[in-house]
Protein backbone atom coordinates (compact mmCIF):
# COMPACT_ATOMS: atom_id res chain seq x y z
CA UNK A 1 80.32 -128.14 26.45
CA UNK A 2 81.43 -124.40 26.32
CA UNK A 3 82.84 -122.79 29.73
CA UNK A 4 81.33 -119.75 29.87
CA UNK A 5 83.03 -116.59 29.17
CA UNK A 6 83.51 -114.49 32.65
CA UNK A 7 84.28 -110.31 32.80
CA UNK A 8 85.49 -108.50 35.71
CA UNK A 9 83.17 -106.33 36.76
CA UNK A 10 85.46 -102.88 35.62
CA UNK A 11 86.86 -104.15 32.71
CA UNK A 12 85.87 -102.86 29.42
CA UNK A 13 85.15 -104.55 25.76
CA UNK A 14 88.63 -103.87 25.19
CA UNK A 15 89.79 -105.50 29.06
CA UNK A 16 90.37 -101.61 29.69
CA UNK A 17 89.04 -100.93 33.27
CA UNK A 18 86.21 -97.94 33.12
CA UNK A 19 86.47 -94.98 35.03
CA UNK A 20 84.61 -94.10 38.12
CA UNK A 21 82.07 -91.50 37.83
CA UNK A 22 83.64 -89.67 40.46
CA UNK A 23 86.65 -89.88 38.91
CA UNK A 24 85.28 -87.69 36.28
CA UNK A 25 83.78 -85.36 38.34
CA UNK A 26 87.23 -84.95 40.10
CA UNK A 27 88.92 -84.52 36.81
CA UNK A 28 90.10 -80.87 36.44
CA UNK A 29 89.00 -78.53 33.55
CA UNK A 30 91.60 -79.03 30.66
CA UNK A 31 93.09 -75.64 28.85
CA UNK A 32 90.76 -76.87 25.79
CA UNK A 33 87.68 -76.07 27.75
CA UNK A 34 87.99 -71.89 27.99
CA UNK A 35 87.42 -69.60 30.28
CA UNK A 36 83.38 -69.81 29.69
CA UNK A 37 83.68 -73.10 30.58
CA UNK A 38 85.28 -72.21 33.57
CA UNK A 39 83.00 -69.26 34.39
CA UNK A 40 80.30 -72.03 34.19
CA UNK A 41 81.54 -74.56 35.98
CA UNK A 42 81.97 -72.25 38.83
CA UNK A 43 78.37 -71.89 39.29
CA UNK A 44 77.18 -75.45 38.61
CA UNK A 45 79.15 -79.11 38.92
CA UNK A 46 79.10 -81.13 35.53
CA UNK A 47 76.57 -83.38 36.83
CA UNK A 48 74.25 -81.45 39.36
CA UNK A 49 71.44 -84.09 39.94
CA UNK A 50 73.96 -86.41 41.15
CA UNK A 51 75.93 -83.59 43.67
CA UNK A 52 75.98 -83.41 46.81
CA UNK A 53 73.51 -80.67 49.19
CA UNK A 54 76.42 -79.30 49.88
CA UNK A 55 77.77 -78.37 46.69
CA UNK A 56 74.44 -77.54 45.41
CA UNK A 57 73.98 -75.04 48.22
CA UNK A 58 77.25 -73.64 47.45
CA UNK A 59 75.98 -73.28 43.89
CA UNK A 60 73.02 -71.27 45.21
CA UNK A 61 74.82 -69.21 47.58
CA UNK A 62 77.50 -67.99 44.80
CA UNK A 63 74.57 -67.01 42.70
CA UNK A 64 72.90 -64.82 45.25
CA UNK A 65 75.98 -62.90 45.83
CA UNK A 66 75.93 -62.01 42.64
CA UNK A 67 72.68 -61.18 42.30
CA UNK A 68 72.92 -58.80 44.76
CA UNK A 69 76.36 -57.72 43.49
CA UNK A 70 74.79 -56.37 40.69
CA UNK A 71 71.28 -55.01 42.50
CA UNK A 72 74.21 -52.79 44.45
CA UNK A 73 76.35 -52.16 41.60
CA UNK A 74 73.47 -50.79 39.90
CA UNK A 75 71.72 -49.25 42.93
CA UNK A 76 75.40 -47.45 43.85
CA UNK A 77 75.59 -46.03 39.93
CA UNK A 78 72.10 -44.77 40.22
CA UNK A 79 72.96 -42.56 43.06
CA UNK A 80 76.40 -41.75 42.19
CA UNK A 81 74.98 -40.59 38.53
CA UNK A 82 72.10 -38.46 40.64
CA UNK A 83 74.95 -36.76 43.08
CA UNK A 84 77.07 -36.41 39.74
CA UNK A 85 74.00 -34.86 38.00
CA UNK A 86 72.90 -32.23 40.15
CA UNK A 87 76.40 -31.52 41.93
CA UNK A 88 78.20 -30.72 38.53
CA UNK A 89 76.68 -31.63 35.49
CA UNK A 90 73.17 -29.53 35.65
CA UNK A 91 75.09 -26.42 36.28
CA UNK A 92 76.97 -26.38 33.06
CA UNK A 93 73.72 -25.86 31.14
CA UNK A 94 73.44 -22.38 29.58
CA UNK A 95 71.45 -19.78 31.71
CA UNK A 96 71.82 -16.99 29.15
CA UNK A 97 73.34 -16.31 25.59
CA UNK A 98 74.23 -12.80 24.79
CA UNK A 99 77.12 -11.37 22.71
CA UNK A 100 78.48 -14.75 21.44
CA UNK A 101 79.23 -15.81 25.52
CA UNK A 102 77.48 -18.15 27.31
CA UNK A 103 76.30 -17.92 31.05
CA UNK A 104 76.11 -21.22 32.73
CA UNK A 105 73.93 -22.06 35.05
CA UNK A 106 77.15 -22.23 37.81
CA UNK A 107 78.00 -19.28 36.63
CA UNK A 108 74.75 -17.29 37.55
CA UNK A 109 74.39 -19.30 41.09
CA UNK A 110 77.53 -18.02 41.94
CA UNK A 111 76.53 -14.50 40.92
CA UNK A 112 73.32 -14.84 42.78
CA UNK A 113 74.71 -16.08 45.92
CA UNK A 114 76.76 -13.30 46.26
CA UNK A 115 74.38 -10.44 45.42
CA UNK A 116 71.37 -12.37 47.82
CA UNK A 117 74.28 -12.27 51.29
CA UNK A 118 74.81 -8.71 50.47
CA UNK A 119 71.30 -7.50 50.09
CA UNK A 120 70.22 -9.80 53.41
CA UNK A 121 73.05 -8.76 55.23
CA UNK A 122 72.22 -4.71 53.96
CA UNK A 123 68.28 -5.90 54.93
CA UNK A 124 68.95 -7.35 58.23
CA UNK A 125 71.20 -3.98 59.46
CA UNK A 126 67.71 -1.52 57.89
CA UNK A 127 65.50 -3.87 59.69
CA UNK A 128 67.91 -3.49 62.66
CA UNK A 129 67.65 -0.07 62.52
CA UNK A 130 64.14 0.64 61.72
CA UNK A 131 63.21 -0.46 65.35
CA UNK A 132 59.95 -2.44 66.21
CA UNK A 133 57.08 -2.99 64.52
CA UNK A 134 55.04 0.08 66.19
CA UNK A 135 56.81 3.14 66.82
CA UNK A 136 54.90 6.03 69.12
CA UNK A 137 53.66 9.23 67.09
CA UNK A 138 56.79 11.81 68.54
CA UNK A 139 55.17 14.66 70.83
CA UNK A 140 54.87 17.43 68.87
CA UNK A 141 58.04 20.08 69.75
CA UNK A 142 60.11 17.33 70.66
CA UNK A 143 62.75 17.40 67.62
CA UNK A 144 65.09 14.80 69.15
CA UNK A 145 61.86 12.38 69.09
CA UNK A 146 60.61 13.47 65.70
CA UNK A 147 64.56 13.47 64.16
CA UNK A 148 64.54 9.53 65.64
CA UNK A 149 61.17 8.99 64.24
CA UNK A 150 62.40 10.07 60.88
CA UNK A 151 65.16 8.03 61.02
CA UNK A 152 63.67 5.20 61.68
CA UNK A 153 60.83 5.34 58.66
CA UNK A 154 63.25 6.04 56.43
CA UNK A 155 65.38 2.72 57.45
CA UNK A 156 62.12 1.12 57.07
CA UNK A 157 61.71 2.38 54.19
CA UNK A 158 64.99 1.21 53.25
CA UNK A 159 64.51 -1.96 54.46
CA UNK A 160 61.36 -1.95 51.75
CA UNK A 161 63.45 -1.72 48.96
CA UNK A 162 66.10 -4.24 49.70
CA UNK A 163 63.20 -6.80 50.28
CA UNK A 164 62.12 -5.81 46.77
CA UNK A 165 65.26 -5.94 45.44
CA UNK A 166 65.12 -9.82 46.80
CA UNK A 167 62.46 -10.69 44.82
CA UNK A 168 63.24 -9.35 41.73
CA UNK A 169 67.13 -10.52 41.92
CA UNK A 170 66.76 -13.26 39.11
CA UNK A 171 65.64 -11.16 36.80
CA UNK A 172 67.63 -7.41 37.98
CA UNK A 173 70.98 -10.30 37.70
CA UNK A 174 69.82 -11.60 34.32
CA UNK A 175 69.92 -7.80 33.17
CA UNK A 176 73.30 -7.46 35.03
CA UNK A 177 75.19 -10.31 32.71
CA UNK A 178 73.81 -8.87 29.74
CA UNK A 179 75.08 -5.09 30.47
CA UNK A 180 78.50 -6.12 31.43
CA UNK A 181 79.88 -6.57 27.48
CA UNK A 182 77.72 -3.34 26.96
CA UNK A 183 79.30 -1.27 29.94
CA UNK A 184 82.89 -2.84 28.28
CA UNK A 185 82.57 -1.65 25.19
CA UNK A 186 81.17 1.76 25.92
CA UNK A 187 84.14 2.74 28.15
CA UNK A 188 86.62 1.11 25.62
CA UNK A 189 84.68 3.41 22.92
CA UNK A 190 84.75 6.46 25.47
CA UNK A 191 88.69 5.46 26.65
CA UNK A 192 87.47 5.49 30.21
CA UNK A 193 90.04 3.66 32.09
CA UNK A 194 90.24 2.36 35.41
CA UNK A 195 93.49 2.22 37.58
CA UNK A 196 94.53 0.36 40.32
CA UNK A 197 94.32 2.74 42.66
CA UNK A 198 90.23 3.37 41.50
CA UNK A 199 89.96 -0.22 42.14
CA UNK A 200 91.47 -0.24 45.51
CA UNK A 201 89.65 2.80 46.65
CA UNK A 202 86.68 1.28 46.07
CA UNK A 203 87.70 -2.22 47.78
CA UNK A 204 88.36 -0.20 51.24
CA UNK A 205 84.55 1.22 50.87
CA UNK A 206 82.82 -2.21 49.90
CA UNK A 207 84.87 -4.21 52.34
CA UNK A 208 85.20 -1.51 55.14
CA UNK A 209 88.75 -1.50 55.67
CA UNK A 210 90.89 0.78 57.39
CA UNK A 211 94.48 0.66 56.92
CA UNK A 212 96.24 0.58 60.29
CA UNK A 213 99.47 2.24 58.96
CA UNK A 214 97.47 5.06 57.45
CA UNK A 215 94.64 7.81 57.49
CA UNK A 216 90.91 5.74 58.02
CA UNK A 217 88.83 5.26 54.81
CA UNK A 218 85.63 6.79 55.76
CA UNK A 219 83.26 3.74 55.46
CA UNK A 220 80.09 5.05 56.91
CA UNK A 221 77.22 2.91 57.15
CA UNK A 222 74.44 3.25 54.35
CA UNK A 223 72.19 6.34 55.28
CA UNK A 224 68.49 6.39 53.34
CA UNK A 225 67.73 9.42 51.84
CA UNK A 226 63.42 9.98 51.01
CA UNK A 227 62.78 11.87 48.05
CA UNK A 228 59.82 14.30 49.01
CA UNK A 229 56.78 12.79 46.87
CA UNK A 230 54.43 15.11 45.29
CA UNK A 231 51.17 14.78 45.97
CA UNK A 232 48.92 13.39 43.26
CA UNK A 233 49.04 13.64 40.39
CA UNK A 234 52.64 13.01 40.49
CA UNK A 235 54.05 9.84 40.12
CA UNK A 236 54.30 8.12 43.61
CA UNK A 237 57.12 8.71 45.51
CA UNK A 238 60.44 6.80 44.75
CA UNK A 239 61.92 4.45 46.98
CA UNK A 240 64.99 6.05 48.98
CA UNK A 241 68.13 5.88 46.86
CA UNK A 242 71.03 4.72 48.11
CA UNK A 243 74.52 4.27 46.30
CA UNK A 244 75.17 0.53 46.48
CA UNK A 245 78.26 -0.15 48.60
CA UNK A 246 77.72 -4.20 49.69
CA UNK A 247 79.68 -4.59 52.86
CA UNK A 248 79.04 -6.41 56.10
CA UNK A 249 77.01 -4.91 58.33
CA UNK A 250 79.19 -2.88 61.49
CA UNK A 251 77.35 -4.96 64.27
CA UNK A 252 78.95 -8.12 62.27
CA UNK A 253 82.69 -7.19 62.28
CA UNK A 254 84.89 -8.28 64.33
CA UNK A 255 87.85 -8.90 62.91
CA UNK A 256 90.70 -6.33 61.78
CA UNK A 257 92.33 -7.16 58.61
CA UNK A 258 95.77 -5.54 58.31
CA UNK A 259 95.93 -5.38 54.88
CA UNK A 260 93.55 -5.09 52.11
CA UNK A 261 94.11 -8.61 50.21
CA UNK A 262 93.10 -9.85 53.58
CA UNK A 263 89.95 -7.89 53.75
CA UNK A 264 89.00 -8.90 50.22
CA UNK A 265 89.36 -12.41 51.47
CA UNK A 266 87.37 -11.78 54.85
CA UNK A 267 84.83 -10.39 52.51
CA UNK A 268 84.53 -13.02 49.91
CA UNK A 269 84.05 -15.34 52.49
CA UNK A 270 81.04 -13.60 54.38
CA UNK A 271 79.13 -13.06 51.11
CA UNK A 272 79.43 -16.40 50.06
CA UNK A 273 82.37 -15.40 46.92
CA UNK A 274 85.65 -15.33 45.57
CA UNK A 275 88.50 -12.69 46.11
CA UNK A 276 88.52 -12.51 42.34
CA UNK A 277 84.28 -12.01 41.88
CA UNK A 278 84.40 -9.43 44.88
CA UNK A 279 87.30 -7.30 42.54
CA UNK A 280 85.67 -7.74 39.18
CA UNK A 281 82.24 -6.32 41.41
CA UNK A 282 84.52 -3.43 42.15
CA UNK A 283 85.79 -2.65 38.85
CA UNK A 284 81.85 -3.14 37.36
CA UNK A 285 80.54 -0.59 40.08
CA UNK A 286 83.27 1.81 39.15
CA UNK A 287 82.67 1.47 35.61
CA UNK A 288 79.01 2.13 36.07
CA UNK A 289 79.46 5.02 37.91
CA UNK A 290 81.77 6.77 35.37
CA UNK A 291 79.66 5.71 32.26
CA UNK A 292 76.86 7.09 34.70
CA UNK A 293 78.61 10.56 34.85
CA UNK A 294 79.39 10.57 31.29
CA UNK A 295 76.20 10.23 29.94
CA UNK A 296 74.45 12.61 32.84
CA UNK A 297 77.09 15.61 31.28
CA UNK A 298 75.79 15.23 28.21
CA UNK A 299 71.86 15.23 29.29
CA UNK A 300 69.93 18.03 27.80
CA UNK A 301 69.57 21.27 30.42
CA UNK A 302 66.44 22.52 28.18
CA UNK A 303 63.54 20.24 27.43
CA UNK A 304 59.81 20.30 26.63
CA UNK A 305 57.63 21.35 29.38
CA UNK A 306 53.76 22.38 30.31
CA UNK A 307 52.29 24.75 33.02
CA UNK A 308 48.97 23.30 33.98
CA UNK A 309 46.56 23.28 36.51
CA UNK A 310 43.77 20.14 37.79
CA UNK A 311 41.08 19.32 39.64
CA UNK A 312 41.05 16.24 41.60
CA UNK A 313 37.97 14.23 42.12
CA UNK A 314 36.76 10.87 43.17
CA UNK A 315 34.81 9.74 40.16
CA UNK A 316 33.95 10.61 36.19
CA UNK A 317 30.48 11.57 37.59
CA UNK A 318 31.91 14.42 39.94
CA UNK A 319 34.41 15.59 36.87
CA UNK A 320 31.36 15.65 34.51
CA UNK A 321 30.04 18.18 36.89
CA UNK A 322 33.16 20.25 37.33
CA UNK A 323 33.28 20.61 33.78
CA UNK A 324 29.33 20.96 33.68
CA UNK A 325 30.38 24.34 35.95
CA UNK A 326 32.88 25.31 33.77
CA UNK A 327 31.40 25.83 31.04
CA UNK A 328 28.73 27.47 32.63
CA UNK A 329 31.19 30.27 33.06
CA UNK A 330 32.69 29.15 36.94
CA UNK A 331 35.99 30.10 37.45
CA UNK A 332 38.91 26.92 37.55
CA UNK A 333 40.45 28.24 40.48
CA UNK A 334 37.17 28.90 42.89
CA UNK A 335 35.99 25.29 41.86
CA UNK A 336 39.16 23.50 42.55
CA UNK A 337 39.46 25.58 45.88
CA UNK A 338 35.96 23.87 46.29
CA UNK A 339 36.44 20.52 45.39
CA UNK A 340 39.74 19.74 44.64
CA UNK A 341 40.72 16.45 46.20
CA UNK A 342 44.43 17.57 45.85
CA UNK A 343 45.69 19.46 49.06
CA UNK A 344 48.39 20.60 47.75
CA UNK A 345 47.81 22.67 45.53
CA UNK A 346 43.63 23.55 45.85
CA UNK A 347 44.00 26.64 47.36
CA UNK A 348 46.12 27.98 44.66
CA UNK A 349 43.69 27.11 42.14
CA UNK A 350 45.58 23.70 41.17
CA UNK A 351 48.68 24.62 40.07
CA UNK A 352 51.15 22.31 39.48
CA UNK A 353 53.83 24.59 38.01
CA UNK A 354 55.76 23.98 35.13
CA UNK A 355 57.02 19.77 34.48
CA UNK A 356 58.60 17.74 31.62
CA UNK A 357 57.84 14.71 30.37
CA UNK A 358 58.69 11.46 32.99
CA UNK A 359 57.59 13.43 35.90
CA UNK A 360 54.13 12.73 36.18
CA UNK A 361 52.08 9.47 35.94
CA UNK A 362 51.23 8.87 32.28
CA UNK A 363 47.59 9.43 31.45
CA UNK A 364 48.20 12.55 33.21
CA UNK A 365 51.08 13.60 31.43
CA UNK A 366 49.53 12.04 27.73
CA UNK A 367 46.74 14.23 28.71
CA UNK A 368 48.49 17.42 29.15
CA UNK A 369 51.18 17.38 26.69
CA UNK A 370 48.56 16.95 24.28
CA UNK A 371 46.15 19.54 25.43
CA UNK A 372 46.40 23.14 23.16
CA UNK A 373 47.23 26.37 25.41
CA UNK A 374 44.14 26.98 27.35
CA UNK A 375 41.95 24.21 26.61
CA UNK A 376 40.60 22.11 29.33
CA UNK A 377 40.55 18.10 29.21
CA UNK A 378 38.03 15.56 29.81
CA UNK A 379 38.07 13.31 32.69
CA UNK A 380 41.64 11.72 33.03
CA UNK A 381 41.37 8.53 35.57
CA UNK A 382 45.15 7.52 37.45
CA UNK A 383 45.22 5.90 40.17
CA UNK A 384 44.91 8.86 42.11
CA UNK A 385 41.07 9.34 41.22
CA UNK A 386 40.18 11.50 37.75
CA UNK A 387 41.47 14.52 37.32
CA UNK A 388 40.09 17.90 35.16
CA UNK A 389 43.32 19.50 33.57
CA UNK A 390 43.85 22.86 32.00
CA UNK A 391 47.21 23.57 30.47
CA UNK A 392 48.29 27.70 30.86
CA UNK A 393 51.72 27.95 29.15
CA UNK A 394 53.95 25.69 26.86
CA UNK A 395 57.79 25.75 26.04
CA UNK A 396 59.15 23.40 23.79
CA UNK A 397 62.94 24.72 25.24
CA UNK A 398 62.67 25.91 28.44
CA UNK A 399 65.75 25.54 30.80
CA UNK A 400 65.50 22.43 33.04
CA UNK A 401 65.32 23.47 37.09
CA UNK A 402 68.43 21.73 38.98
CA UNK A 403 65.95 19.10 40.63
CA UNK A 404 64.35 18.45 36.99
CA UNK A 405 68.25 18.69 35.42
CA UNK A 406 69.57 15.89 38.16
CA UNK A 407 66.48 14.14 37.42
CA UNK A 408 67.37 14.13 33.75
CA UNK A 409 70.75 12.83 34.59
CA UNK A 410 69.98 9.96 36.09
CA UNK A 411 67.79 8.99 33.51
CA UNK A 412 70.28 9.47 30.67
CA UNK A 413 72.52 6.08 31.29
CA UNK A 414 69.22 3.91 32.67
CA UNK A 415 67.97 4.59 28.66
CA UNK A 416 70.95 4.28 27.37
CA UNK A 417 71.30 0.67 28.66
CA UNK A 418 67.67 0.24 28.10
CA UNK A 419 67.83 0.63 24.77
CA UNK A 420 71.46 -1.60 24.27
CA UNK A 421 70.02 -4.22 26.06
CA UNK A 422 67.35 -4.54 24.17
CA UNK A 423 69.45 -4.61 21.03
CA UNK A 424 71.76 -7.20 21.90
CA UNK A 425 68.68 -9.61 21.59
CA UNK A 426 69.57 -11.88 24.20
CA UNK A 427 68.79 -15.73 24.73
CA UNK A 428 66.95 -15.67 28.42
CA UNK A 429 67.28 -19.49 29.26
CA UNK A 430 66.32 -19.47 32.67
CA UNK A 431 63.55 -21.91 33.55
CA UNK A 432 61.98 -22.22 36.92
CA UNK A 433 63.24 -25.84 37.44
CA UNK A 434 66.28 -23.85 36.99
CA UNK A 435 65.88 -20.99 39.45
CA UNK A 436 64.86 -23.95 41.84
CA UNK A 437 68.20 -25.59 41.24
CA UNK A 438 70.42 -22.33 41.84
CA UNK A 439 68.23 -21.34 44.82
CA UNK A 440 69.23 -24.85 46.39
CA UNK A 441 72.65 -24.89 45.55
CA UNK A 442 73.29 -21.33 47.35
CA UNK A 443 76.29 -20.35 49.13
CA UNK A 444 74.87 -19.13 52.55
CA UNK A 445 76.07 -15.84 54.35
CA UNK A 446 78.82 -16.43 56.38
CA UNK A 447 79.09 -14.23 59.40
CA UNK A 448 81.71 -16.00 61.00
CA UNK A 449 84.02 -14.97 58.10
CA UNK A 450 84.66 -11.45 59.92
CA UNK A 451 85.03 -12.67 63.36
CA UNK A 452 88.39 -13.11 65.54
C-alpha cells in the first residue's frame, strides 16, 4: 500500500515556495517598466479590487487634484490670454494705411487721448467762463454790463465749438495722421525749415512757461473772437476762431517749472502724453502755420464776383407773387422795402453788395452766379426761406476787399490739403468696435500733474 504523497502548503511543483500576493504588490517598479508605467501606477495600485479604502481613496483624491489642476490651468490661460488680448495685442491692429505707413490702433489712442485732455481741459475753462446757465439782459447804457455780457456769449460760444470739436475728434484725428506726410513733404518741397528756437518758442506758449531767469513769455489765456454773421442769405455765422494753443487751463496751475524740459514734462503728464508727442505737436502746429502763410501769399487778390439784390420771403407762394408784381411793372426796391423778410438790407432795396464765390449759402450763390446782368431769378429756397434775386453788375476780376482777401487766405491751405488728402487714397480702418476699444483704453486728464 502506497503512503501518500504530502506538499507543504507554499511549496511549488518544483518544491519552490510561492510568493505572497502582497509580496508582489510590495515589489517596486523595475527600470524595465518606464516612466508610463510609473505615471500609472501612481494613480492606481496593480491590483485595485483587492486594495485597501485607504489607498483607493488616495487614488481618488490624486485624481481630483488634477482635475482641477487643469480646470485652473485652463481657467488662468483663458484670462491671462483675455488681459493679454485687449492690454497689448488688439492695439497693434492697423487703424489707418496711408503713404506706405501704418497707424496702429495704439498709436491713434495715444493721439486721441492727448487731443480729448486738451480740448476738455480748453472746454471746462470756456464753460468756466461763460458763467451760468441764464445770464440777465444788461440795462441798456450800462457798457461795463453789456462788455461782460459779451464776454460771456462769446465764451459760450466758445465753449460750443470745443464740444463739437469732441464729437467729431475720431474723424478731425483720422484727417490729422493722413496730413502729417503731406504737411512733410510740402515744406521739404518749399525748404521751409524749422529751428530750435521756433520749436521752443512755441513750447513756452502751449505749456505756459515763464522762464524765471528771463523776460515772461506772454501766455495769455485763449480769447474768442465772433465773426459778425450776415444776415440771410449769407451763410450762417462761423463759429469763433481761435488759434489752437492746448495748455492747461490758469485756474489748474500750480506748479512753477524752472526750466522748460520740466514744463514739457509737467505738460505731458496733465494731457495724458509723452515729452516727445507734446514736441512733435509743436513742430506739426508750427509747420501748419507756415505752410498756412505760404499758401495765403499766394491767394488770388482779384476774383469773380456779382452785385445783386433779393427779396426774402417765407414761401414759393409769396415769391410767385413778388414776381407776379414784377412783372407787372413794380419796382424791386419798393417791393422788397414791402416785404422783404431780410432786415438788413430791405430798406435799401435788398442790396447785398458785391460777393465772390464761398460767401454765400449755395443755392443762393448757384443762383446768382448764373443769372445774366439784370435778369431776375425764380424762387431760390435755403434755409433761410426763398428768396427773389436780381443780379446788377458782374466782374470776372475785380479786386478782392481785405475782409474777402483774408477770407481767401484762409481758404487757400484748407483746399490745398483737401484736395492732397483726397489723393493719397487712404485705407480708413477704423471700426466702431474699434473706437470702443480706444475710448476705453484712454489716458485720463491729469490735473495733479501741475500741482506743488
Amino acid at each position: 500500500m502506497k503512503k501518500p504523497v504530502t506538499r507543504s502548503v507554499g511549496a511549488t511543483p518544483t518544491g519552490r515556495s510561492a510568493p505572497s500576493p502582497a509580496g508582489r504588490r510590495a515589489s517596486p517598479a523595475t527600470p524595465s517598466e518606464g516612466f508610463g508605467a510609473r505615471i500609472l501606477n501612481w494613480f492606481s495600485p496593480q491590483d485595485p479590487e483587492r486594495a485597501p479604502a485607504a489607498v483607493r481613496e488616495q487614488v481618488q483624491s490624486r485624481i481630483a487634484a488634477v482635475v482641477l489642476g487643469v480646470v485652473a490651468l485652463i481657467s488662468v490661460a483663458t484670462v491671462g490670454g483675455a488681459v493679454i488680448w485687449d492690454q497689448v495685442l488688439y492695439g497693434q491692429q492697423a487703424s489707418l494705411k496711408v503713404d506706405g505707413k501704418t497707424i496702429t490702433l495704439d498709436d491713434y489712442r495715444a493721439w486721441f487721448s492727448y487731443r480729448q485732455n486738451i480740448l476738455i481741459a480748453n472746454l471746462q475753462q470756456a464753460e468756466a467762463n461763460g458763467g451760468s446757465a441764464t445770464m440777465p439782459t444788461p440795462v441798456p447804457g450800462d457798457s461795463a454790463a453789456s462788455q461782460a455780457y459779451s464776454m460771456q456769449e462769446m465764451w459760450r460760444q466758445r465753449a460750443s465749438q470745443l464740444q463739437g470739436e469732441l464729437n467729431s475728434l475720431s474723424t478731425s484725428l483720422t484727417d490729422e495722421f493722413i496730413d502729417r506726410p503731406i504737411l512733410r513733404a510740402e515744406a521739404a518741397r518749399r525748404t521751409i525749415a524749422i529751428t530750435s528756437e521756433d520749436v521752443d518758442k512755441e513750447l513756452k506758449t502751449i505749456t505756459g512757461f515763464e522762464d524765471p531767469s528771463g523776460t515772461p513769455t506772454p501766455t495769455t489765456a485763449e480769447t474768442p473772437t465772433v465773426s459778425a454773421g450776415t444776415p440771410s442769405p449769407a451763410s450762417p455765422a462761423s463759429t469763433p476762431t481761435v488759434i489752437r494753443t492746448p495748455r492747461p487751463t490758469p485756474t489748474v496751475r500750480t506748479r512753477k517749472p524752472t526750466t522748460l524740459e520740466q514744463a514739457i514734462r509737467d505738460y505731458a503728464k496733465f494731457a495724458g502724453s509723452t515729452y516727445e508727442m507734446v514736441r512733435e505737436d509743436a513742430e506739426l502746429t508750427i509747420l501748419k502755420r507756415k505752410l498756412s502763410e505760404a499758401f495765403g501769399d499766394e491767394a488770388p487778390k482779384t476774383g469773380e464776383q456779382v452785385k445783386a439784390r433779393h427779396i426774402l420771403v417765407g414761401d414759393e407762394d409769396a415769391a410767385r407773387k413778388v414776381l407776379d408784381r414784377l412783372k407787372a411793372g413794380e419796382e424791386f426796391d419798393a417791393l422788397a422795402a414791402e416785404l422783404s423778410t431780410d432786415g438788413s438790407n430791405k430798406d435799401k432795396g435788398g442790396d447785398l453788395g458785391w460777393f465772390g464765390r464761398g460767401t454765400m449759402v449755395t443755392p443762393f450763390e448757384d443762383a446768382a452766379f448764373s443769372l445774366p446782368v439784370g435778369q431776375i431769378s425764380e424762387p431760390v429756397k435755403t434755409q433761410f426761406g426763398v428768396h427773389v434775386i436780381r443780379v446788377d453788375e458782374k466782374d470776372v476780376t475785380k479786386p478782392l476787399e481785405e475782409s474777402q482777401y483774408q477770407r481767401a487766405k484762409e481758404e487757400a491751405f484748407t483746399k490745398w490739403i483737401a484736395v492732397e488728402r483726397d489723393t493719397k487714397k487712404p485705407e480708413r480702418l477704423m471700426t466702431e468696435t474699434m473706437r470702443n476699444w480706444v475710448v476705453k483704453h484712454v489716458t485720463p486728464l491729469n490735473p495733479a500733474a501741475l500741482k506743488s
